[in-house]
Protein backbone atom coordinates (compact mmCIF):
# COMPACT_ATOMS: atom_id res chain seq x y z
CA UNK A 1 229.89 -157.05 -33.58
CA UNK A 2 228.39 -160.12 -34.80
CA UNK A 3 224.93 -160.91 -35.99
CA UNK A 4 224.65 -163.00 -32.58
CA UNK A 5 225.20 -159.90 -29.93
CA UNK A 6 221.74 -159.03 -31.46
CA UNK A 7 218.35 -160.63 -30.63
CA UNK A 8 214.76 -159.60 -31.49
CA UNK A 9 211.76 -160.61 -29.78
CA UNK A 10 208.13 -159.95 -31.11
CA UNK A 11 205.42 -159.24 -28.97
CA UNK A 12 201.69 -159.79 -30.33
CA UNK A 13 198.14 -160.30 -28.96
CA UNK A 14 198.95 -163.85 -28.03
CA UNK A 15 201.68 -162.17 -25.33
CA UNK A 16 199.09 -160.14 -23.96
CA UNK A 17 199.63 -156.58 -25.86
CA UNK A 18 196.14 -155.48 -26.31
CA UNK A 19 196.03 -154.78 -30.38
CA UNK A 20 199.19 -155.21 -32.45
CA UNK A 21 199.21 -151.81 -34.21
CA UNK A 22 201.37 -149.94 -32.09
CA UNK A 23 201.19 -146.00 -32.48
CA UNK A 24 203.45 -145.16 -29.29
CA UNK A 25 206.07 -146.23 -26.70
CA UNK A 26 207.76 -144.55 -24.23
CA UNK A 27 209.39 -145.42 -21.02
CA UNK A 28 208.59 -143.46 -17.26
CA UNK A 29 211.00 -142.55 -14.55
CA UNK A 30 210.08 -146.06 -13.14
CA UNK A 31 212.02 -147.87 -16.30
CA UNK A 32 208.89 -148.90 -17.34
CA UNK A 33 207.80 -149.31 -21.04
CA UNK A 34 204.21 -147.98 -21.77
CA UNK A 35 202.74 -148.73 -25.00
CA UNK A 36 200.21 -146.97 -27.17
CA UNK A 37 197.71 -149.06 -29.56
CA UNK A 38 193.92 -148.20 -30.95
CA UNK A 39 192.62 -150.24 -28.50
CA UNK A 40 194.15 -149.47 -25.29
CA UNK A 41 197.43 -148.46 -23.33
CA UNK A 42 199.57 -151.20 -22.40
CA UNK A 43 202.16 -151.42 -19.24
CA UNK A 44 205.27 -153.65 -19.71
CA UNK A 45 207.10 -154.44 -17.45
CA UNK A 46 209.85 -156.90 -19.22
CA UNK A 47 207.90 -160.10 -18.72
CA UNK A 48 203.85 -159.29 -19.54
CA UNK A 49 201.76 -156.66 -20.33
CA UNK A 50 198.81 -154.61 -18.26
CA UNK A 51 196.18 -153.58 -20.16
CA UNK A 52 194.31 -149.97 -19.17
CA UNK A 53 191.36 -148.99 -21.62
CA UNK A 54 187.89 -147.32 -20.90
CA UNK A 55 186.29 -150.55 -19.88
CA UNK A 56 188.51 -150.96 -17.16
CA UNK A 57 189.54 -147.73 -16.25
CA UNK A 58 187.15 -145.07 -15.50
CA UNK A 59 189.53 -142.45 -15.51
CA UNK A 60 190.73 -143.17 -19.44
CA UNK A 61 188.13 -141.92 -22.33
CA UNK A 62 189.82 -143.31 -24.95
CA UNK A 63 191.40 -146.33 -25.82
CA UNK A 64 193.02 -145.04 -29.17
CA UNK A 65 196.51 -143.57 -28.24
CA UNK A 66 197.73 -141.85 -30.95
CA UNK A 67 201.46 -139.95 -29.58
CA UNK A 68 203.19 -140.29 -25.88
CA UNK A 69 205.35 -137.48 -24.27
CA UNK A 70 207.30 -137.61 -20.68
CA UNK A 71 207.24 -134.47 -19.51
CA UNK A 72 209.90 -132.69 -16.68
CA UNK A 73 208.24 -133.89 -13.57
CA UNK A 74 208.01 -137.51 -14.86
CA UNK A 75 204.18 -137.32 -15.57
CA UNK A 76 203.28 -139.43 -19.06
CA UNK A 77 200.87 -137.19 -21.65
CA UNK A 78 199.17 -139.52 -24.03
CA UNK A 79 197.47 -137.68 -27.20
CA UNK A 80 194.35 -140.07 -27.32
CA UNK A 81 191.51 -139.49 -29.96
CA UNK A 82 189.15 -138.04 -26.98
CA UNK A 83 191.27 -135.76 -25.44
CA UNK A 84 194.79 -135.20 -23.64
CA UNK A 85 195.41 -138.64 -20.95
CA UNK A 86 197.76 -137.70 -18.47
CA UNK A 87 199.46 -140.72 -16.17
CA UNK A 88 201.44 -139.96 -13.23
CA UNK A 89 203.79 -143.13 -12.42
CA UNK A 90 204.63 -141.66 -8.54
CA UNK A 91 201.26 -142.03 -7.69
CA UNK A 92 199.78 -144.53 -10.02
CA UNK A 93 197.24 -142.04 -11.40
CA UNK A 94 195.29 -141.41 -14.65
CA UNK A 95 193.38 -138.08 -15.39
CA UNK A 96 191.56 -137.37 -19.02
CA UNK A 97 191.90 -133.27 -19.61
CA UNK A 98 189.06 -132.15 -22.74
CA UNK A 99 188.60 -128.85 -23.68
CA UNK A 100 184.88 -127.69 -24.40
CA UNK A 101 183.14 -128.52 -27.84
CA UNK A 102 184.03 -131.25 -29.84
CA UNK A 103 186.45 -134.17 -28.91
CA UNK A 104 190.06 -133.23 -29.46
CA UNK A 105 192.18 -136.02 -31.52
CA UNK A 106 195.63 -135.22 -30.33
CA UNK A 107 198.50 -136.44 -32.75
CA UNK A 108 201.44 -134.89 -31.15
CA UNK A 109 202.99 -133.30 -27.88
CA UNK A 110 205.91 -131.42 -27.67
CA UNK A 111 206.52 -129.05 -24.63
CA UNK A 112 208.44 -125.46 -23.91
CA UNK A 113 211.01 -124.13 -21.77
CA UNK A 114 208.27 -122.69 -19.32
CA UNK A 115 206.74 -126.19 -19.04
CA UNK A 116 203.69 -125.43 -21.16
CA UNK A 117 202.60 -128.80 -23.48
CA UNK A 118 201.74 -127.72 -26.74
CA UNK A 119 199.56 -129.91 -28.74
CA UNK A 120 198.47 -130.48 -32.62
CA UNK A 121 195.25 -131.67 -33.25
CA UNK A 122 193.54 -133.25 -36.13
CA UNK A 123 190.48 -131.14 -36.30
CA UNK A 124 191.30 -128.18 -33.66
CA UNK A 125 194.69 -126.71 -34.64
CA UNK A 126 197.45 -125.92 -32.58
CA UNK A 127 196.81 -126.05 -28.61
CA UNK A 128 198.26 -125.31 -25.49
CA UNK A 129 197.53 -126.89 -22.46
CA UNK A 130 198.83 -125.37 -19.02
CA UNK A 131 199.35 -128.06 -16.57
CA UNK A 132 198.89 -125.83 -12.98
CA UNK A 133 196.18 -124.86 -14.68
CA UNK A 134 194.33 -127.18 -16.21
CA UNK A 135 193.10 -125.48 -19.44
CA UNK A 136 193.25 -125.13 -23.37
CA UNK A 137 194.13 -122.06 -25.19
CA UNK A 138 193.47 -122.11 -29.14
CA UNK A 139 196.75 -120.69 -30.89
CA UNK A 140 194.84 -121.35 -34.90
CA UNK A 141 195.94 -117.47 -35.19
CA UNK A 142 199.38 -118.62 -35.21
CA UNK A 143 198.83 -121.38 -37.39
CA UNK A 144 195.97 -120.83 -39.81
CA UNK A 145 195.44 -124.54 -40.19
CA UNK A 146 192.74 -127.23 -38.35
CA UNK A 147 195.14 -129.92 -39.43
CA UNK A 148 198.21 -130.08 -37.76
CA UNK A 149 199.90 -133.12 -37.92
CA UNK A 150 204.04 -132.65 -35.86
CA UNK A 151 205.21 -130.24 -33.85
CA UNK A 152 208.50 -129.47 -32.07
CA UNK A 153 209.49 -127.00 -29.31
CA UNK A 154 213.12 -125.79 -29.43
CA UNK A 155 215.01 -122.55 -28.33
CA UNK A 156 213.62 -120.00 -26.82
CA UNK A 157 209.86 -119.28 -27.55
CA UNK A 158 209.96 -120.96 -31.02
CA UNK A 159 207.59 -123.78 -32.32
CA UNK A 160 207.81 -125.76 -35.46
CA UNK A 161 204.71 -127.05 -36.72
CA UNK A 162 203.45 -129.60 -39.54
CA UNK A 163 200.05 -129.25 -40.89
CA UNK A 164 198.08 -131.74 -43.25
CA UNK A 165 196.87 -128.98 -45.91
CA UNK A 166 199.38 -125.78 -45.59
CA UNK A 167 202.94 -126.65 -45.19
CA UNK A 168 205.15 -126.29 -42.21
CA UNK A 169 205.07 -123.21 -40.11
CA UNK A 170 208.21 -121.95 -37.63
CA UNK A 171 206.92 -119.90 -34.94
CA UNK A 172 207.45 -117.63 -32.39
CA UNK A 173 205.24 -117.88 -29.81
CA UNK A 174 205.87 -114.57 -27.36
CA UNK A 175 206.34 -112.56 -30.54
CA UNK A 176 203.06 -114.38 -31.93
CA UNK A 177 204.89 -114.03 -35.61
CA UNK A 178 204.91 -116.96 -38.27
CA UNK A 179 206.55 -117.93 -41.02
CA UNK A 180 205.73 -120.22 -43.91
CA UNK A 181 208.70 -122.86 -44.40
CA UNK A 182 208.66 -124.14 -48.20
CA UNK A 183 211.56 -125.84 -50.77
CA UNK A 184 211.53 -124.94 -54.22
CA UNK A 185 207.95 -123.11 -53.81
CA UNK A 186 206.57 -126.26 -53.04
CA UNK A 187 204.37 -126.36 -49.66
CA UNK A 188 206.14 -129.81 -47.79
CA UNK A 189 204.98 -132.21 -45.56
CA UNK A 190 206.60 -133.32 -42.25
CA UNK A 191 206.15 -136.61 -40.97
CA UNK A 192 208.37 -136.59 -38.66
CA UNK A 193 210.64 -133.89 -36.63
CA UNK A 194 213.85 -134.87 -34.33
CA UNK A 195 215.72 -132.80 -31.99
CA UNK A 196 218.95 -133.67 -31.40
CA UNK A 197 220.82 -133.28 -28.37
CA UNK A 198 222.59 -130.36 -30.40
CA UNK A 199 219.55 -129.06 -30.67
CA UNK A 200 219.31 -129.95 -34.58
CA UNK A 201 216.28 -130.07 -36.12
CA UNK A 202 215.68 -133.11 -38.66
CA UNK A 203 212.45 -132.85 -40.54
CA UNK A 204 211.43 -136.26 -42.64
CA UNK A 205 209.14 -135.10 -45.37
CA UNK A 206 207.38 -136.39 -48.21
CA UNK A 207 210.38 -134.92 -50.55
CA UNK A 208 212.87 -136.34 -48.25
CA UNK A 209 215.38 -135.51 -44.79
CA UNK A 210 215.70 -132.09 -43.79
CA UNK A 211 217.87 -129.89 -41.64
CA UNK A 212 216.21 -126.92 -40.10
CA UNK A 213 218.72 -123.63 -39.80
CA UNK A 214 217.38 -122.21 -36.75
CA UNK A 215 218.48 -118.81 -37.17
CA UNK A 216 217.18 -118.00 -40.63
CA UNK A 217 214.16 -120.73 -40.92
CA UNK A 218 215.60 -121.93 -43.94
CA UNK A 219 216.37 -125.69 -44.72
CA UNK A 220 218.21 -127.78 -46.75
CA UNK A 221 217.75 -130.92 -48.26
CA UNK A 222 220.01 -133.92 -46.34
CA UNK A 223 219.66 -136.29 -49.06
């Protein structure tokens, strides 16, 4: 292919987009692009951008979206520094889920086989939020850090998980075991984890790419 089948476009503040550093994007079951900023959520729709923060929407907390995740029903979960946003494109619908105590700064979602979103947090740990229900359950036990930064569901029952002071942690969550995940006795941090459609896990570190064996918990250094 030549360098002319290819053609960039950038979108700033003067198109409409609502601040120009971009944490987030991700697209509903409606084809429609939603992206996340520190100062609001923005809906493209190929030709201009709709702008939903606090000040016009009563139902939205938080205009810093930090992490975006589509779930199996279709419904949006935006990580937001006040809390969990949830956005439901079928009925044009925002909702702002908190737990009790302290504001939650969400950095991540990542979601199980039984439906169940799991969520790291800057300050609270590792969370998981039932959706029928409606409510938090504190899983720090399971990782004994306040800082999580990534986390991935994969397999059966098992949760990797990225913190900001301890290392990486694989997880089983019915089992409620854990396991420290280290290279050459040094503690690693993830920045960012990819599932494949394989089901491979990728884990981008500060000491380079990763590839998770899923049956022993060991990995090995890509590059």
């Amino acid at each position: 292919l030549s360098q002319d089948d290819y053609r960039f476009i950038n979108f700033t503040i003067s198109d409409g987009l609502s601040q120009s550093s971009v944490s987030t994007i991700i697209q509903d079951e409606l084809k429609t692009l939603w992206v996340g900023t520190q100062d609001g959520l923005n809906r493209f729709d190929g030709n201009s951008f709709e702008v939903f923060n606090p000040e016009n929407t009563k139902e939205i907390e938080s205009g810093y979206v930090l992490c975006s995740h589509k779930d199996k029903e279709g419904t949006l979960w935006f990580g937001t520094s006040k809390g969990l946003l949830s956005y439901s494109p079928f009925f044009d619908k925002f909702e702002t889920h908190k737990k009790e105590g302290p504001p939650i700064q969400i950095k991540d979602i990542t979601e199980d086989e039984k439906g169940f979103l799991w969520l790291v947090s800057a300050e609270r740990g590792l969370l998981r939020f039932d959706k029928k229900q409606k409510k938090f359950k504190s899983y720090q036990s399971l990782v004994p850090s306040l800082q999580t930064i990534k986390a991935e569901c994969f397999g059966k029952n098992k949760i990797l998980v990225s913190t900001e002071d301890k290392g990486v942690y694989l997880c089983n969550t019915e089992k409620k075991s854990t396991r420290s995940i280290s290279v050459s006795k040094e503690k690693i941090k993830v920045n960012v984890i990819k599932k494949t459609k394989q089901e491979k896990i990728f884990l981008g570190t500060n000491k380079g790419l990763f590839l998770l064996n899923k049956s022993t918990g060991e990995i090995k250094n890509v590059f």
